[in-house]
C-alpha atoms as a PDB file:
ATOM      1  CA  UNK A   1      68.111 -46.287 -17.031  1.00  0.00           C
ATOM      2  CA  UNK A   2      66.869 -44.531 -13.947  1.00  0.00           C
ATOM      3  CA  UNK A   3      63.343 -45.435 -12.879  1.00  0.00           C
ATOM      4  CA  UNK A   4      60.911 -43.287 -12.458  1.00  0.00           C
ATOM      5  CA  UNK A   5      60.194 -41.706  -9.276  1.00  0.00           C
ATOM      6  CA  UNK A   6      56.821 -42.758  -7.939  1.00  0.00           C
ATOM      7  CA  UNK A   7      54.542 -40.228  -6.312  1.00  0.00           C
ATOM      8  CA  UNK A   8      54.760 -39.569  -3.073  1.00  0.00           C
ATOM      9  CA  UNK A   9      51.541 -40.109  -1.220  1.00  0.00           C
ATOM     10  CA  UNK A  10      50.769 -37.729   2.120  1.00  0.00           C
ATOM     11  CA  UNK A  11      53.019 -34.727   0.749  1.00  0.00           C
ATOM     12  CA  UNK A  12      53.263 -31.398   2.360  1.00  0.00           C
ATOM     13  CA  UNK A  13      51.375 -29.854  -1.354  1.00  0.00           C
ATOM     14  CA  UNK A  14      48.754 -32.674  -0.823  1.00  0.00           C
ATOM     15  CA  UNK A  15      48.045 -32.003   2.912  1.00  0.00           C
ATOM     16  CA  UNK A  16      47.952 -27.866   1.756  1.00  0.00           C
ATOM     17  CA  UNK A  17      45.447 -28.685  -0.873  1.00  0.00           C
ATOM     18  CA  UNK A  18      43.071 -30.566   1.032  1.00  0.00           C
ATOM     19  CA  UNK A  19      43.398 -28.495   3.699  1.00  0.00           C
ATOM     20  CA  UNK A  20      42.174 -25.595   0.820  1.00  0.00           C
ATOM     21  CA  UNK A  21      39.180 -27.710  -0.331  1.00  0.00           C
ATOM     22  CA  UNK A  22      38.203 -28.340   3.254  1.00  0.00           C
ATOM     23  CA  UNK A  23      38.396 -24.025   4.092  1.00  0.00           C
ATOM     24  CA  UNK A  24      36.700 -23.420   0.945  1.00  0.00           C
ATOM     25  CA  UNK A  25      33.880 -25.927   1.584  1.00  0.00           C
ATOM     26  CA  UNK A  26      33.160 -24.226   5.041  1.00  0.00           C
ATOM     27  CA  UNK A  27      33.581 -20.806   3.622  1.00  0.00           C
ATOM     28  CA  UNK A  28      30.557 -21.732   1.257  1.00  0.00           C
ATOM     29  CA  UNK A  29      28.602 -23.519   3.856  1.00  0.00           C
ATOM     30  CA  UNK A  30      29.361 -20.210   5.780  1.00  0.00           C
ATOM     31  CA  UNK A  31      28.333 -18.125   3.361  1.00  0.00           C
ATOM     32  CA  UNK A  32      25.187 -20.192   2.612  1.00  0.00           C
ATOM     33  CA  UNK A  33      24.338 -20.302   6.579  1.00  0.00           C
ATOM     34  CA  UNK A  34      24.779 -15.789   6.241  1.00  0.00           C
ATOM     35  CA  UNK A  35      22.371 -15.817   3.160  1.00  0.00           C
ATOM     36  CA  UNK A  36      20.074 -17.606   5.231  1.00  0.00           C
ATOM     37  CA  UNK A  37      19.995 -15.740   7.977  1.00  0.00           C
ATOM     38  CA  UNK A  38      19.824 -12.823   6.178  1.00  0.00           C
ATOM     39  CA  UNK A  39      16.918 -13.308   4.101  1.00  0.00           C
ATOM     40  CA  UNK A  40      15.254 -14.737   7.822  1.00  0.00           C
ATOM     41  CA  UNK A  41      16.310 -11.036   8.982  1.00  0.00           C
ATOM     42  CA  UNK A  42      14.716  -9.400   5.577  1.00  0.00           C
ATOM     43  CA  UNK A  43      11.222 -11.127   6.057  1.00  0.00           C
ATOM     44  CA  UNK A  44      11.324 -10.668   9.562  1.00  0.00           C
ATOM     45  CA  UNK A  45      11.960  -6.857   8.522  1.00  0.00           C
ATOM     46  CA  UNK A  46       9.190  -6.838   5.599  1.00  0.00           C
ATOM     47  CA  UNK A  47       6.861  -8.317   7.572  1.00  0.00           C
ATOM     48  CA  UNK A  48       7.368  -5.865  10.165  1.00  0.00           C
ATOM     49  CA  UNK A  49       7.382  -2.971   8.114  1.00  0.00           C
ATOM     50  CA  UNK A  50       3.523  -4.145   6.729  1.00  0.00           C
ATOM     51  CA  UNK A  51       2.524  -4.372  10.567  1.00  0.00           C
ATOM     52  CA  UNK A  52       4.019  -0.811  11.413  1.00  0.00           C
ATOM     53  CA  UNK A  53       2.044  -0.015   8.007  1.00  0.00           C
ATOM     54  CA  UNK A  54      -1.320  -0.477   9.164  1.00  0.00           C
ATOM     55  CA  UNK A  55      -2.389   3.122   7.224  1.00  0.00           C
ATOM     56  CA  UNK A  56       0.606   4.444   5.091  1.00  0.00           C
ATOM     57  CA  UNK A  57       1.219   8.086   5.480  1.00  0.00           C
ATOM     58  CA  UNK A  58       1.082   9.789   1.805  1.00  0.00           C
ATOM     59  CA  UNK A  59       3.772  12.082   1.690  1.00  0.00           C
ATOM     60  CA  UNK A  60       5.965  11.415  -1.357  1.00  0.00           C
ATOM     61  CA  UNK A  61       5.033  13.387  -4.848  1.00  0.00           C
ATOM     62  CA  UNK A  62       4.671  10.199  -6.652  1.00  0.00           C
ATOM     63  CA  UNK A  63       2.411   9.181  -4.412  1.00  0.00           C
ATOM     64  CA  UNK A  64      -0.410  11.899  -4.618  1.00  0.00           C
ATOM     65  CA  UNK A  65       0.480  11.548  -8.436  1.00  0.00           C
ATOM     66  CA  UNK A  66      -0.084   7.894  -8.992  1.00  0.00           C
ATOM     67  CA  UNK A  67      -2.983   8.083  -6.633  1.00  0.00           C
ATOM     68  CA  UNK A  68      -4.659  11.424  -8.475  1.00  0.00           C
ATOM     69  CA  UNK A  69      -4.919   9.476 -11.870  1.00  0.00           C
ATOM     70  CA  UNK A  70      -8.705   8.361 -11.676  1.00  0.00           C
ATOM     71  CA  UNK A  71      -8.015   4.875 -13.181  1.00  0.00           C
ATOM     72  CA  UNK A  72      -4.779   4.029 -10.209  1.00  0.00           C
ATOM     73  CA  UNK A  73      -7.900   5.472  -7.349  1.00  0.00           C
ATOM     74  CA  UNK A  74     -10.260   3.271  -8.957  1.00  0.00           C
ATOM     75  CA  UNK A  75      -7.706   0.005  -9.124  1.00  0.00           C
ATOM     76  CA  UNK A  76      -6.336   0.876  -5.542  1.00  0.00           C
ATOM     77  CA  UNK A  77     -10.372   1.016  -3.913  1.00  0.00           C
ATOM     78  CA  UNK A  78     -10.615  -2.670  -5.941  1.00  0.00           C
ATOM     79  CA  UNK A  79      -7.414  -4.261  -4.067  1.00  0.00           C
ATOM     80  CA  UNK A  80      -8.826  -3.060  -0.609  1.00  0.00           C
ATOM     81  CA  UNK A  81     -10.969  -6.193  -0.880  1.00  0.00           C
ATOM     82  CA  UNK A  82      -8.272  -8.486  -1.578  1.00  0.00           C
ATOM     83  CA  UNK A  83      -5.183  -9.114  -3.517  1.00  0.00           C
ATOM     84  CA  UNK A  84      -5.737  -9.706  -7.476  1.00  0.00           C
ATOM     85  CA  UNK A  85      -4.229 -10.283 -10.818  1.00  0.00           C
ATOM     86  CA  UNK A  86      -4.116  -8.375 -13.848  1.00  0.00           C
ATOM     87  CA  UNK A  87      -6.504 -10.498 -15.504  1.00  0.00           C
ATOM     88  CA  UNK A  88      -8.972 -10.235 -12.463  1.00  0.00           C
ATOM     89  CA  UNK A  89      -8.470  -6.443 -12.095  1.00  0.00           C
ATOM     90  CA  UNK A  90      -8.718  -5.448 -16.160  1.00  0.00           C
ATOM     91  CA  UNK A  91     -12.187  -8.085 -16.146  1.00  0.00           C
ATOM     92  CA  UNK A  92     -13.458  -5.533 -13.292  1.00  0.00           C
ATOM     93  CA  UNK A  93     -12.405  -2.218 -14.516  1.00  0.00           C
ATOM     94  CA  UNK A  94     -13.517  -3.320 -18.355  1.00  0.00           C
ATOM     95  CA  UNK A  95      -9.702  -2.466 -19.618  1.00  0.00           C
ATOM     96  CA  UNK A  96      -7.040  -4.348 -21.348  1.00  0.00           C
ATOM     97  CA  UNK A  97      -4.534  -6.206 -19.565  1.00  0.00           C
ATOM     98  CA  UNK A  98      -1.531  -4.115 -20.783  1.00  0.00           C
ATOM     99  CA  UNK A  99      -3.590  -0.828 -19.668  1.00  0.00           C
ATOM    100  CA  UNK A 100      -3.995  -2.328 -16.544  1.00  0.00           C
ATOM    101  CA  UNK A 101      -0.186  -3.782 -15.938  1.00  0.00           C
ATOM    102  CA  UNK A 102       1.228  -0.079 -17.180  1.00  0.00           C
ATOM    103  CA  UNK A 103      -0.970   1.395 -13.997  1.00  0.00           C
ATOM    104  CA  UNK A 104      -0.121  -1.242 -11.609  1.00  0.00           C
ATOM    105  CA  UNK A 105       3.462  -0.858 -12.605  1.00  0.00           C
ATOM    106  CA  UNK A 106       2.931   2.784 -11.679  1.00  0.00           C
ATOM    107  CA  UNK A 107       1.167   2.132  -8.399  1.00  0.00           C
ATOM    108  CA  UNK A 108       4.507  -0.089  -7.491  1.00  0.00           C
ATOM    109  CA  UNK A 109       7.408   2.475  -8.271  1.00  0.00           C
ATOM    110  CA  UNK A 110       5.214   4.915  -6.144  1.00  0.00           C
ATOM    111  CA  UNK A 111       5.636   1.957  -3.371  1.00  0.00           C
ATOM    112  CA  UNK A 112       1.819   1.630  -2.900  1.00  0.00           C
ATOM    113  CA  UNK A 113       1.195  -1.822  -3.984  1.00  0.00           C
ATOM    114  CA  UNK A 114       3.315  -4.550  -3.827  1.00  0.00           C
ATOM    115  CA  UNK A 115       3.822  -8.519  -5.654  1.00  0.00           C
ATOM    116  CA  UNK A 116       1.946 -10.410  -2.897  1.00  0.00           C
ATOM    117  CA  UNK A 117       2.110 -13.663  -4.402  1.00  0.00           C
ATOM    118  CA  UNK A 118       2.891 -16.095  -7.833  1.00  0.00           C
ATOM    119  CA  UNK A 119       0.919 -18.890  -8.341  1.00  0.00           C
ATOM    120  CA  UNK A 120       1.586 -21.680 -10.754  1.00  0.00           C
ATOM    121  CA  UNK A 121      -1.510 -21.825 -12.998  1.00  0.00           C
ATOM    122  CA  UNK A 122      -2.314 -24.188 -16.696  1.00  0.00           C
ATOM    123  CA  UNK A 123      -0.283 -22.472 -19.159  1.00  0.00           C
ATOM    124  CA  UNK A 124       2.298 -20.268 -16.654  1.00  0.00           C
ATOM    125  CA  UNK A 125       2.322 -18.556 -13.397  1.00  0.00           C
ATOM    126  CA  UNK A 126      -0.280 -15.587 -12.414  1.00  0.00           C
ATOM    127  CA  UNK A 127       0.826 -12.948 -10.217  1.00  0.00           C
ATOM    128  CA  UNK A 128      -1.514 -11.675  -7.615  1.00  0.00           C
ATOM    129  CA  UNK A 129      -0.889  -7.839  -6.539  1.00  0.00           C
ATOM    130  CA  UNK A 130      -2.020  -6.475  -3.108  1.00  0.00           C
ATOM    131  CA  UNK A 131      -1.877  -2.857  -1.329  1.00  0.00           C
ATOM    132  CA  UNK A 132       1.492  -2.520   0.745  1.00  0.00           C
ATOM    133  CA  UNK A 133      -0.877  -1.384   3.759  1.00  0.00           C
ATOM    134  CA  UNK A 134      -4.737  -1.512   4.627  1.00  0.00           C
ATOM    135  CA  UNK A 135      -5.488   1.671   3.969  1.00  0.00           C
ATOM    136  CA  UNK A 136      -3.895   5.516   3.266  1.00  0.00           C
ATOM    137  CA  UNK A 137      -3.581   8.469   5.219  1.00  0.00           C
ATOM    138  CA  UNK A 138      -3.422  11.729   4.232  1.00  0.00           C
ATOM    139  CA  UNK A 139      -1.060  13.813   6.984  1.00  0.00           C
ATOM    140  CA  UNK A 140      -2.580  17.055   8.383  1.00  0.00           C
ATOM    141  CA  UNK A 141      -0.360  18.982   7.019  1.00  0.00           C
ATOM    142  CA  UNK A 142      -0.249  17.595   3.473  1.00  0.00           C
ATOM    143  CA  UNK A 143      -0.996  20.837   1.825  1.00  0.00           C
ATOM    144  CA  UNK A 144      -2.842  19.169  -1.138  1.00  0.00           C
ATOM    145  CA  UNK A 145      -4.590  17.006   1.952  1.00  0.00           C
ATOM    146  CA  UNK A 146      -8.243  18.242   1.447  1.00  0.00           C
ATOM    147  CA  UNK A 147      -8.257  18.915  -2.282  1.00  0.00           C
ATOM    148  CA  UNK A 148      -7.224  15.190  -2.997  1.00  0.00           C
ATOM    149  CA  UNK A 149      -9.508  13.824  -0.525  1.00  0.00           C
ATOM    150  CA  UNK A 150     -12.414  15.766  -1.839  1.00  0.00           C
ATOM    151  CA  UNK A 151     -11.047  15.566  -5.353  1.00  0.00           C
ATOM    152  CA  UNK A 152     -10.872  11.439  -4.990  1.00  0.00           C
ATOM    153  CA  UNK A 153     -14.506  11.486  -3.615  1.00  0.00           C
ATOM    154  CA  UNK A 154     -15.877  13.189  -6.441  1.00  0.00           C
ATOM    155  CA  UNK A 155     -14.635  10.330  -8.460  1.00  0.00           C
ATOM    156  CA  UNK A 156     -16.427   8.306  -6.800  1.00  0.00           C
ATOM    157  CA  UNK A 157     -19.715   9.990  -6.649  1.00  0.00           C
ATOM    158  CA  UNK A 158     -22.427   8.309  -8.268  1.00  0.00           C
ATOM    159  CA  UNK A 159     -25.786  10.065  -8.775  1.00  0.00           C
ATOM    160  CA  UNK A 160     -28.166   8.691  -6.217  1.00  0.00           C
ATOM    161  CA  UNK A 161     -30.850   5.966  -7.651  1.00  0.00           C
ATOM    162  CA  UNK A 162     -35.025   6.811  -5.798  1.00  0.00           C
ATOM    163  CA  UNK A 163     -35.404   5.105  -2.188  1.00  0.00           C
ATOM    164  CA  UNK A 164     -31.388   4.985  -2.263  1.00  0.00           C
ATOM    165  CA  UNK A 165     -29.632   6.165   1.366  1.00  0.00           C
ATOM    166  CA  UNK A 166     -27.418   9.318   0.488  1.00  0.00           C
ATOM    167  CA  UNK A 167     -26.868  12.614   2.269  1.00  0.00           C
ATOM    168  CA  UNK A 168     -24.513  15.682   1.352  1.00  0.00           C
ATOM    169  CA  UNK A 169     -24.341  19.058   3.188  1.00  0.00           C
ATOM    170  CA  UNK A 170     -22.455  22.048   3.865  1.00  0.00           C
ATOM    171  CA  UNK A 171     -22.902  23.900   6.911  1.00  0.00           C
ATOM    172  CA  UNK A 172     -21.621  26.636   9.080  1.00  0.00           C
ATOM    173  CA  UNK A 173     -20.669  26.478  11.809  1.00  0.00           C
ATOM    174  CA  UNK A 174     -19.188  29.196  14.689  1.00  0.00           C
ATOM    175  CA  UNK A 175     -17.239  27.667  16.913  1.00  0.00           C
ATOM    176  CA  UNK A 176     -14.465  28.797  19.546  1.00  0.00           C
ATOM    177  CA  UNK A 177     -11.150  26.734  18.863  1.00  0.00           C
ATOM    178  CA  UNK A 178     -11.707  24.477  21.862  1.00  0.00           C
ATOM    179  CA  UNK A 179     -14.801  23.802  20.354  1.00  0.00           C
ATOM    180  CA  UNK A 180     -13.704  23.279  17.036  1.00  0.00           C
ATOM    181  CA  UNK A 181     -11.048  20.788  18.141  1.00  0.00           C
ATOM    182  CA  UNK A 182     -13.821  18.873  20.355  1.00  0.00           C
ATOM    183  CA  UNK A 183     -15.762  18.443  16.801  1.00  0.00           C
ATOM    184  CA  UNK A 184     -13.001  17.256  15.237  1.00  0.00           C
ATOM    185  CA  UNK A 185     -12.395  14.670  17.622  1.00  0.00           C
ATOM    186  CA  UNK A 186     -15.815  13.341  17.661  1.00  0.00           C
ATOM    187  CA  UNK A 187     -15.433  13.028  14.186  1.00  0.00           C
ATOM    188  CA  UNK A 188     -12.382  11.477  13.773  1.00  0.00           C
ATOM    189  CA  UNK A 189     -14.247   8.777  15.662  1.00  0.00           C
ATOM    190  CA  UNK A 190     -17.041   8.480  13.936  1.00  0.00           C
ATOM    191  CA  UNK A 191     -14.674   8.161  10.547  1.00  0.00           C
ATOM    192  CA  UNK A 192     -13.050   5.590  11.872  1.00  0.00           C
ATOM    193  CA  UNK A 193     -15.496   3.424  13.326  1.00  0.00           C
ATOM    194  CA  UNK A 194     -15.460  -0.040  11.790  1.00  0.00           C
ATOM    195  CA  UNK A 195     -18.350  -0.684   9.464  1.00  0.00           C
ATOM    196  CA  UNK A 196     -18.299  -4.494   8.325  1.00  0.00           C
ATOM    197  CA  UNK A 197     -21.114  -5.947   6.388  1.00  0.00           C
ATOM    198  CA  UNK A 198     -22.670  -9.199   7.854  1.00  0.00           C
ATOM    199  CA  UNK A 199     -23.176 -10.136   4.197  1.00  0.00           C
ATOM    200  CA  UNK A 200     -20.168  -8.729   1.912  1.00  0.00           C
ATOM    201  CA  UNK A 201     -21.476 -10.709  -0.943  1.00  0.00           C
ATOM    202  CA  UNK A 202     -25.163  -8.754  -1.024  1.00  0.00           C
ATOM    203  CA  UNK A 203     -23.507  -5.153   0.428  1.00  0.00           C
ATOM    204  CA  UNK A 204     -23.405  -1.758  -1.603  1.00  0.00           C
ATOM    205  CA  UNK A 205     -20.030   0.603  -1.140  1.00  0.00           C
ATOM    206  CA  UNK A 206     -20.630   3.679  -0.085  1.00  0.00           C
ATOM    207  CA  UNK A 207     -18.628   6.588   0.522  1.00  0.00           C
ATOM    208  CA  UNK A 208     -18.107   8.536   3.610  1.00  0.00           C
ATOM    209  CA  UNK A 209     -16.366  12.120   3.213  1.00  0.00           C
ATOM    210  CA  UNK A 210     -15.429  14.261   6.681  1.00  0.00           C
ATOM    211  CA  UNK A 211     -14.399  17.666   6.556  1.00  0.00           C
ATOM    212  CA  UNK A 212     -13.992  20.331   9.332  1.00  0.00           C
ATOM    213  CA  UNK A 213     -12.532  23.192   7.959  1.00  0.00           C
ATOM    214  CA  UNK A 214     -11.873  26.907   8.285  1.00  0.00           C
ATOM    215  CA  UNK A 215     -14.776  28.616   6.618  1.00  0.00           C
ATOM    216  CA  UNK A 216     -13.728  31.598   3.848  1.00  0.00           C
ATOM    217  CA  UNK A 217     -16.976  33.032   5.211  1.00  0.00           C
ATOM    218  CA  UNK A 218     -16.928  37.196   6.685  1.00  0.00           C
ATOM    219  CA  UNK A 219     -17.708  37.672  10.078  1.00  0.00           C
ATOM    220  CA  UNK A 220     -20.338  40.681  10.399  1.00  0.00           C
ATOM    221  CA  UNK A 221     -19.649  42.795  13.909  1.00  0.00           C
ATOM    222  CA  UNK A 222     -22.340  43.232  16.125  1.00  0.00           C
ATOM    223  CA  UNK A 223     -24.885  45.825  14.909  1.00  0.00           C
ATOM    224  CA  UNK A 224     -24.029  48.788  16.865  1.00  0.00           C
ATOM    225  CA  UNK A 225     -26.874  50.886  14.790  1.00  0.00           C
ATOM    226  CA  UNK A 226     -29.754  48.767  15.972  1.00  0.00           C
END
């Protein structure tokens, strides 16, 4: 009877297939070590895109539309203050929390607010939702610029209460262009002059509209018959 052939130990097939677990187990660590990096490289890159987007330029559609609903304006002038949750933001605006998630959901695809943090809470997780940048800016040449600014303020308008501060009004004003642009400079300044409360806790918002613009207004020639 022949006897059966024992294994050999140390074989060539061995040696290959340990040699295979060893390359695969480096290819993993490998790739694990490149997933790393790369999500390093993506929150370096987020975080750098919110400090390059101090004030987000509106330019997209969506934007102007998600912003023009008066609900997404009001929600959007609550997270200036500070990142909230859907159960913080419906409390505030007196709406349900699905109304509220369907315009926050909005607000996100439009890419104006973003998931800024999860935290475990009794009973689940709450999500807290922030603005992607501290404030908005409306480019020059946005051609529905002024009507959404003025549009937006009108919103916000609230009739004035006795003894409280308020001022609106229109003038005219006739100006050569280098004076015009002079105007609009000193303005632009005075816009965007910081104005923080010593007391945020006791302080009123208030709302602070600047327009220069081109006057539909006739010109009369000098009176030659006088």
């Amino acid at each position: 009877m022949a006897e059966d052939q024992a294994p050999v130990h140390g074989s060539d097939a061995d040696e290959d297939e340990r040699h295979g677990d060893r390359h695969r187990r480096d290819e993993r660590r490998g790739d694990d070590s490149r997933r790393d990096e790369q999500d390093h490289d993506d929150q370096d890159h987020d975080d750098q895109d919110r400090d390059e987007q101090d004030r987000l330029v509106l330019r997209a559609p969506e934007q102007f539309k998600a912003l023009g609903h008066p609900v997404r304006h009001r929600m959007v002038n609550v997270l200036r203050q500070r990142p909230a949750t859907l159960r913080q933001l419906a409390d505030v605006l007196g709406m349900s929390k699905g109304t509220v998630g369907y315009h926050v959901r909005v607000l996100r695809e439009a890419g104006l607010v973003r998931l800024a943090e999860t935290r475990r809470v009794r009973g689940g997780t709450e999500q807290y939702f922030a603005l992607v940048s501290r404030g908005f800016e409306v480019p020059e040449d946005a051609l529905v610029g002024p009507e959404f600014l003025i549009n937006a303020a009108l919103g916000e308008m609230l009739p004035a209460r006795p003894g409280e501060p308020t001022h609106t009004e229109l003038r005219h004003l006739w100006l050569t262009e280098a004076e015009a642009h002079a105007l609009q400079g000193r303005l632009t300044a005075m816009a965007e002059e910081p104005h923080a409360a010593t007391d945020r806790a006791s302080a009123t918002p208030y709302g602070l509209l600047v327009s220069l613009f081109r006057a539909d207004v006739p010109s009369l020639p000098p009176d030659d018959e006088g």
